[in-house]
Protein backbone atom coordinates (compact mmCIF):
# COMPACT_ATOMS: atom_id res chain seq x y z
CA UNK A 1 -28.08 10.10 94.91
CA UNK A 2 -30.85 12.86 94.36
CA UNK A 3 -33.32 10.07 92.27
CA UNK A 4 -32.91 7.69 94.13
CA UNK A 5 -34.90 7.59 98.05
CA UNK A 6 -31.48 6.71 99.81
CA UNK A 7 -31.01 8.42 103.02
CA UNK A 8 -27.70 7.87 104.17
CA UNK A 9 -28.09 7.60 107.95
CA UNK A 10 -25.08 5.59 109.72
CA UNK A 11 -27.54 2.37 109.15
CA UNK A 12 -28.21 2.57 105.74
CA UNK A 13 -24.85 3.85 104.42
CA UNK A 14 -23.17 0.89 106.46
CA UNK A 15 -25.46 -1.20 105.19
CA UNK A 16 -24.44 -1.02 101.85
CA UNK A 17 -20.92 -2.83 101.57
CA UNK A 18 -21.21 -6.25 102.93
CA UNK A 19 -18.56 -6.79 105.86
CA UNK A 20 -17.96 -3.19 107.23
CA UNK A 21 -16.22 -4.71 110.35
CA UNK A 22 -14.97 -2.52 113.49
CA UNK A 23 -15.10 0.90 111.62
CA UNK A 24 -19.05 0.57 111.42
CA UNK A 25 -18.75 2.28 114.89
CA UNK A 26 -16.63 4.82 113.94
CA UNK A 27 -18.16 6.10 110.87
CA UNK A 28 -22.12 5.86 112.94
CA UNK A 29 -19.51 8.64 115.44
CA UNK A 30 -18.21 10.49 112.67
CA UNK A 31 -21.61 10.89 110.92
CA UNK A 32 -22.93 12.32 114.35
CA UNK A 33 -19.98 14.61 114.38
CA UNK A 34 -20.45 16.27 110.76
CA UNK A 35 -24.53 16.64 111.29
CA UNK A 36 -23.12 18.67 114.42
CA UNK A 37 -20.90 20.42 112.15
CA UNK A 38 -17.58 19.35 113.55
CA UNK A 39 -16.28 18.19 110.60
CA UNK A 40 -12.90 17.94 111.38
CA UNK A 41 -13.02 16.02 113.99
CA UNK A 42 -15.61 13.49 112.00
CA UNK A 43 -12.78 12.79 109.44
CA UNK A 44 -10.03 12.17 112.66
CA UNK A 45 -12.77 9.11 112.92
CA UNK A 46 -13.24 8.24 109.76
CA UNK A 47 -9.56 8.42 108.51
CA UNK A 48 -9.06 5.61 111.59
CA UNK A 49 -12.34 3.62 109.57
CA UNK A 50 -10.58 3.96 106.76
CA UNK A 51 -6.91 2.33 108.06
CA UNK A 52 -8.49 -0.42 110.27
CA UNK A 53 -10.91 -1.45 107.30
CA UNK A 54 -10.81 -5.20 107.55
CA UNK A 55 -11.78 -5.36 103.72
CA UNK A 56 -11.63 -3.50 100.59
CA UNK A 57 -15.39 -3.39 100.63
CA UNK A 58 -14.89 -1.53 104.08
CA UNK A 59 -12.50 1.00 103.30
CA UNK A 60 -14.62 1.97 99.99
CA UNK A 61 -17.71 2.65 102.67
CA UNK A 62 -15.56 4.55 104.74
CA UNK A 63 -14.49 6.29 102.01
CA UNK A 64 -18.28 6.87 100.75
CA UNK A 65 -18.42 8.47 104.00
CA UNK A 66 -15.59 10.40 104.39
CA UNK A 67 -16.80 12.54 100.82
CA UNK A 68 -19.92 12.99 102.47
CA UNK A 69 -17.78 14.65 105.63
CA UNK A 70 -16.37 17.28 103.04
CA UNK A 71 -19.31 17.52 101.29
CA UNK A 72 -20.56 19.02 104.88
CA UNK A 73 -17.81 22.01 104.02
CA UNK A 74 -19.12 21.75 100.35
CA UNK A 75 -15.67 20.76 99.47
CA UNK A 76 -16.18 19.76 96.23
CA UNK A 77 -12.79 18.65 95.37
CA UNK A 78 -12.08 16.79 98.31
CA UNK A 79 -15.53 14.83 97.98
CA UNK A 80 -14.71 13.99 94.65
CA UNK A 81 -11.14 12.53 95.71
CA UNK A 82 -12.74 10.02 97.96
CA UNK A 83 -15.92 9.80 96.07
CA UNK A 84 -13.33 8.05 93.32
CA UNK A 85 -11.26 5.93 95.86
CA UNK A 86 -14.81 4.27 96.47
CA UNK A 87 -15.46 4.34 92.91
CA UNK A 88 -12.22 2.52 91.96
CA UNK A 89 -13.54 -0.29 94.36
CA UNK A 90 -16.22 -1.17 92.31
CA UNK A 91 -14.56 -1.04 89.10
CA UNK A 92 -13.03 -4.58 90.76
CA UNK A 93 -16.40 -5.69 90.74
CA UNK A 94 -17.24 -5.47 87.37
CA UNK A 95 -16.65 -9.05 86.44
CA UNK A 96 -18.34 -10.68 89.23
CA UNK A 97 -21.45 -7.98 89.75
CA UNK A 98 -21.25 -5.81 86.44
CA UNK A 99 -25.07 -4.73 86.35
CA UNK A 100 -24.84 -3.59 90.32
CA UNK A 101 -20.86 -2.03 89.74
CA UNK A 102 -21.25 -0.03 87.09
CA UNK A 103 -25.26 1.36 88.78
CA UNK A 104 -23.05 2.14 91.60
CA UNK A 105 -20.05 3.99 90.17
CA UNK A 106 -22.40 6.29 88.45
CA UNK A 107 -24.46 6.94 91.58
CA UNK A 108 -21.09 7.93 93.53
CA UNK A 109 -19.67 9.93 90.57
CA UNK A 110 -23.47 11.77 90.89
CA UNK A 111 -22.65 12.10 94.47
CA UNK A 112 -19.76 13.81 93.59
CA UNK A 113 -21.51 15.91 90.66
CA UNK A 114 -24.18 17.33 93.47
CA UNK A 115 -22.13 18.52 95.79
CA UNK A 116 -19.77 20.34 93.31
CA UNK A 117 -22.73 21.76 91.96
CA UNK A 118 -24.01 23.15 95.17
CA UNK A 119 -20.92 24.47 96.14
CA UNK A 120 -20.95 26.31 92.95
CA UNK A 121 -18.17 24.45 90.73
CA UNK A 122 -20.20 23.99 87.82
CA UNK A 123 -17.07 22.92 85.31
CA UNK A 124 -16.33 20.51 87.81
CA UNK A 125 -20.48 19.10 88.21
CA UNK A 126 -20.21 18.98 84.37
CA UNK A 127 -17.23 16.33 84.52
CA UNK A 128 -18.77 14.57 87.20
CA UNK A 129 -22.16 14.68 85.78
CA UNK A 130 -20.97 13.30 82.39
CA UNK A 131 -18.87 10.50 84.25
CA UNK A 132 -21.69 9.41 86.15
CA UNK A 133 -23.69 9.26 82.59
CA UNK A 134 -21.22 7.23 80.85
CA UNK A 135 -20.05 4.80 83.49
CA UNK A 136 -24.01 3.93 84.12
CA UNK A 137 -24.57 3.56 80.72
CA UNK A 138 -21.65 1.02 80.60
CA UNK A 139 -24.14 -1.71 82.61
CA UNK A 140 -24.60 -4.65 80.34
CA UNK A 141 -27.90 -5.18 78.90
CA UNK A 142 -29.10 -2.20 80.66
CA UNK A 143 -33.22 -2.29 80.09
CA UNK A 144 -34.25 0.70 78.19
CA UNK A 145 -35.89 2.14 81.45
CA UNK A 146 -32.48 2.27 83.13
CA UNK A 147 -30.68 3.60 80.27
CA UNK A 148 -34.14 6.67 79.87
CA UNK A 149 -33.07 7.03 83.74
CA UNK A 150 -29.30 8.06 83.32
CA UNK A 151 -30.74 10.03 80.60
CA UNK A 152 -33.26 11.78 82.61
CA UNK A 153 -30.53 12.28 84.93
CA UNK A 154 -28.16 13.90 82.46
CA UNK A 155 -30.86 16.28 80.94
CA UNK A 156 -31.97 16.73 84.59
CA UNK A 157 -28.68 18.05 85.54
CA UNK A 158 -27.36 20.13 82.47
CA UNK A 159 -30.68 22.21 83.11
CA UNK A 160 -29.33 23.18 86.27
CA UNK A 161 -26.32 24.22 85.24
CA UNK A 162 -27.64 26.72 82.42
CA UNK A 163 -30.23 27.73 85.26
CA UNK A 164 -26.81 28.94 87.25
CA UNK A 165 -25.38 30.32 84.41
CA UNK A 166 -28.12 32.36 83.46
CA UNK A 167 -28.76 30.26 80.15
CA UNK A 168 -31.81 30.60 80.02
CA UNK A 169 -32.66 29.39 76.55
CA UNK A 170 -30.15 26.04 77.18
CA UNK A 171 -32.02 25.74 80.81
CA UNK A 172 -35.43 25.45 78.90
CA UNK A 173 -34.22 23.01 76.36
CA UNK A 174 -32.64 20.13 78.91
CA UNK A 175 -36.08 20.48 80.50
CA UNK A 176 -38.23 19.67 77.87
CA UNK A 177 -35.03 16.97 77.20
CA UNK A 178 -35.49 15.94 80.96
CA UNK A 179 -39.41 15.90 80.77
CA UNK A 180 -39.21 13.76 77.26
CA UNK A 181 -37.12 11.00 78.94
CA UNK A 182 -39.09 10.94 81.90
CA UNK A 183 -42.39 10.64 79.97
CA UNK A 184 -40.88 7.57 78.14
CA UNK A 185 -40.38 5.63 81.49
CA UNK A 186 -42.15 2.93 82.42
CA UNK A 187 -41.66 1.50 85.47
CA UNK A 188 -39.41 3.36 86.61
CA UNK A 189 -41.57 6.68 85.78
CA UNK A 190 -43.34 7.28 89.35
CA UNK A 191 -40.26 6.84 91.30
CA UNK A 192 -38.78 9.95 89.30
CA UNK A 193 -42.02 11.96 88.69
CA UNK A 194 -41.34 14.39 92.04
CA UNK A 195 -37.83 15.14 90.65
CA UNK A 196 -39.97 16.98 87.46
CA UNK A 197 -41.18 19.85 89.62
CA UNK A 198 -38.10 19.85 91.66
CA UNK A 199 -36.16 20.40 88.14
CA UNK A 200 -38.25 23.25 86.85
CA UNK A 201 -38.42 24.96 90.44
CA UNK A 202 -34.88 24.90 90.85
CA UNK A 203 -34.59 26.13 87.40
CA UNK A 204 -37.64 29.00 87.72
CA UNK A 205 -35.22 30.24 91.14
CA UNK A 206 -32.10 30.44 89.59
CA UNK A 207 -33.31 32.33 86.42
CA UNK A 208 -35.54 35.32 88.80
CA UNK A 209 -38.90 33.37 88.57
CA UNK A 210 -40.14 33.23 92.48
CA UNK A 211 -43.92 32.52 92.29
CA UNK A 212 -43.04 29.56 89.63
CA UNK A 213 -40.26 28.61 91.50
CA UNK A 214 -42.56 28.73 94.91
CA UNK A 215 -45.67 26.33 92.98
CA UNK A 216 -42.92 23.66 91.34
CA UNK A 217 -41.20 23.26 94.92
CA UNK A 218 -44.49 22.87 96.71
CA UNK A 219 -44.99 19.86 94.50
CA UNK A 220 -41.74 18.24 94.73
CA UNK A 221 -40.71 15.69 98.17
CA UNK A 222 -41.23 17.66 100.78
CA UNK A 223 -39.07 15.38 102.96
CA UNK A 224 -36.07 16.38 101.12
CA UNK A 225 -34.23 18.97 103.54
CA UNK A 226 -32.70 20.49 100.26
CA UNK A 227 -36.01 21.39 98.56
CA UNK A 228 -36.89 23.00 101.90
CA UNK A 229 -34.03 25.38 101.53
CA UNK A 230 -34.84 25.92 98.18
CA UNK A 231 -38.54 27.24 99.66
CA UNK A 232 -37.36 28.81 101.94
CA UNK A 233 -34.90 30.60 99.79
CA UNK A 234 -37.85 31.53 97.20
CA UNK A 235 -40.10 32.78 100.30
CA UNK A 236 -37.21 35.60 101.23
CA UNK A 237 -37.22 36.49 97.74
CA UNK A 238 -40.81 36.89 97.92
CA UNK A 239 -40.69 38.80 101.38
CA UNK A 240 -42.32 36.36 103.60
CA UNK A 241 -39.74 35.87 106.10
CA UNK A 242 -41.69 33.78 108.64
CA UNK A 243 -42.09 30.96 106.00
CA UNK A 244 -38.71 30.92 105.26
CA UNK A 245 -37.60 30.18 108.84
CA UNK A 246 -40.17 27.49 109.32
CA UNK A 247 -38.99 25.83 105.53
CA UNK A 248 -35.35 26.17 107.54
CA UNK A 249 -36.10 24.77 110.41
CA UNK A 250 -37.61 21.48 108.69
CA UNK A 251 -34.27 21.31 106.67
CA UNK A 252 -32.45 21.80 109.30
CA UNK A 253 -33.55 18.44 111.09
CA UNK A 254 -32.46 16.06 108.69
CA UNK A 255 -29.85 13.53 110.12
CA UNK A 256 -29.46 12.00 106.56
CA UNK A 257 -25.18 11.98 105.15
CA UNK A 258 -25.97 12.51 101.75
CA UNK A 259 -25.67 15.39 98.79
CA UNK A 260 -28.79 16.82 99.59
CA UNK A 261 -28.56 17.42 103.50
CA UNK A 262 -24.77 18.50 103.13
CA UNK A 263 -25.77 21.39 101.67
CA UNK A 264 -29.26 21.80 103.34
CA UNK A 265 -28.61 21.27 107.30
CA UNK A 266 -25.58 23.35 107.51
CA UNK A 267 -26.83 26.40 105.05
CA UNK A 268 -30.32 25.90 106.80
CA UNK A 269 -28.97 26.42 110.54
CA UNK A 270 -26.83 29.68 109.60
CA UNK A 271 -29.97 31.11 108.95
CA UNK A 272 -31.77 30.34 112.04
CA UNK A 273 -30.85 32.21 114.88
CA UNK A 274 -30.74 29.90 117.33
CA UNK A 275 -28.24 28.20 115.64
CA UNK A 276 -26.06 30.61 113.49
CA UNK A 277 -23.09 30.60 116.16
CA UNK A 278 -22.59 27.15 116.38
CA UNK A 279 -22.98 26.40 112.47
């Protein structure tokens, strides 16, 4: 999810269900195959992970994956389809892991949230957004830095929205709502502090502000391929063309399979010309 540092690469998203079994190939092939924008043929794969899953701990990874294929097409209504069908694997989990389950449905339903937000659904981010909320905030004795964290994450989100709406005046309140629950964190506050600046650039772009939008971005992660199409969005705005192709070009490298590099790589190499055909 976008707070989190999780870079699903085939190793790390395999890693995360225990006994993945013969599909772990398939999905590593099918990852390849959407970060070369063949999507179709990435879900042939991972619809074979998927029936040959040896577990039900397997099939919800392939699953994982297969939203993250049609988040590549920024499908948001197929991502959220399989984005639940992983989700309803760890509501069986509840009873035996209920502080990791419920962490993990909320992350997935966030998944879900990001890339219907960056394909421009925002009804349907709102409804994923608030599931992710509630279902994190369901975690048993949740320490008051996890439950400030959903929060952040809530404010964090609903700013964006208004931002895309042109709500200006709700965009600047979940800000200050976002800042106020980040400033409350303890230990989980420098983990989250870079996703401040991404927040308010993201916001500054969306409502016509390019020079704040261009000194928030150049403080959030610049390893995120998503805030380098953000920058290099703002730097057309501004007229400075050759800095937009170079902040393409760096998003356009990523080989992670999450939310954030669905939408970067493939909107990143449409703009560069060397790549534009085969995108």
């Amino acid at each position: 999810m976008e707070f989190v540092a999780i870079v699903f690469i085939a190793a790390a998203l395999l890693a995360q269900f225990p006994g993945a079994g013969p599909g772990s190939e398939l999905i590593r092939e099918a990852i390849q195959l959407d970060l070369e924008g063949q999507g179709a043929e990435a879900r042939q794969l991972l619809q074979k992970a998927i029936d040959s899953a040896g577990s039900a701990a397997a099939t919800a990874n392939a699953q994982r994956a297969m939203a993250m294929s049609w988040a590549f097409e920024g499908n948001c209504d197929k991502t959220g389809e399989h984005e639940q069908m992983a989700i309803d694997y760890w509501v069986t989990t509840e009873k035996e892991q209920p502080h990791n389950a419920f962490y993990q449905e909320g992350e997935m339903a966030d998944e879900a949230a990001r890339v219907c937000i960056d394909s421009g659904d925002l009804d349907a981010a709102v409804q994923w957004y608030k599931k992710g909320h509630e279902l994190g905030l369901k975690e048993p004795d949740i320490s008051e830095d996890r439950k400030t964290l959903w929060e952040y994450r809530w404010e964090h989100a609903e700013a964006r929205i208004a931002a895309r709406r042109s709500d200006r005046r709700e965009a600047q309140r979940h800000v200050a709502a976002a800042k106020a629950a980040l400033d409350s964190m303890k230990e989980l506050r420098q983990q989250q502090e870079s996703f401040f600046p991404y927040l308010t650039g993201y916001v500054a772009f969306y409502l016509g502000d390019y020079q704040k939008a261009l000194a928030d971005l150049q403080r959030a992660d610049q390893g995120d391929p998503f805030i380098q199409c953000l920058l290099g969005q703002v730097h057309e705005k501004l007229g400075d063309q050759d800095r937009a192709m170079e902040c393409y070009r760096k998003a356009s490298m990523t080989h992670a399979h999450n939310p954030p590099a669905a939408y970067a790589r493939p909107f990143a190499r449409r703009k560069l010309p060397c790549c534009a055909d085969r995108s």
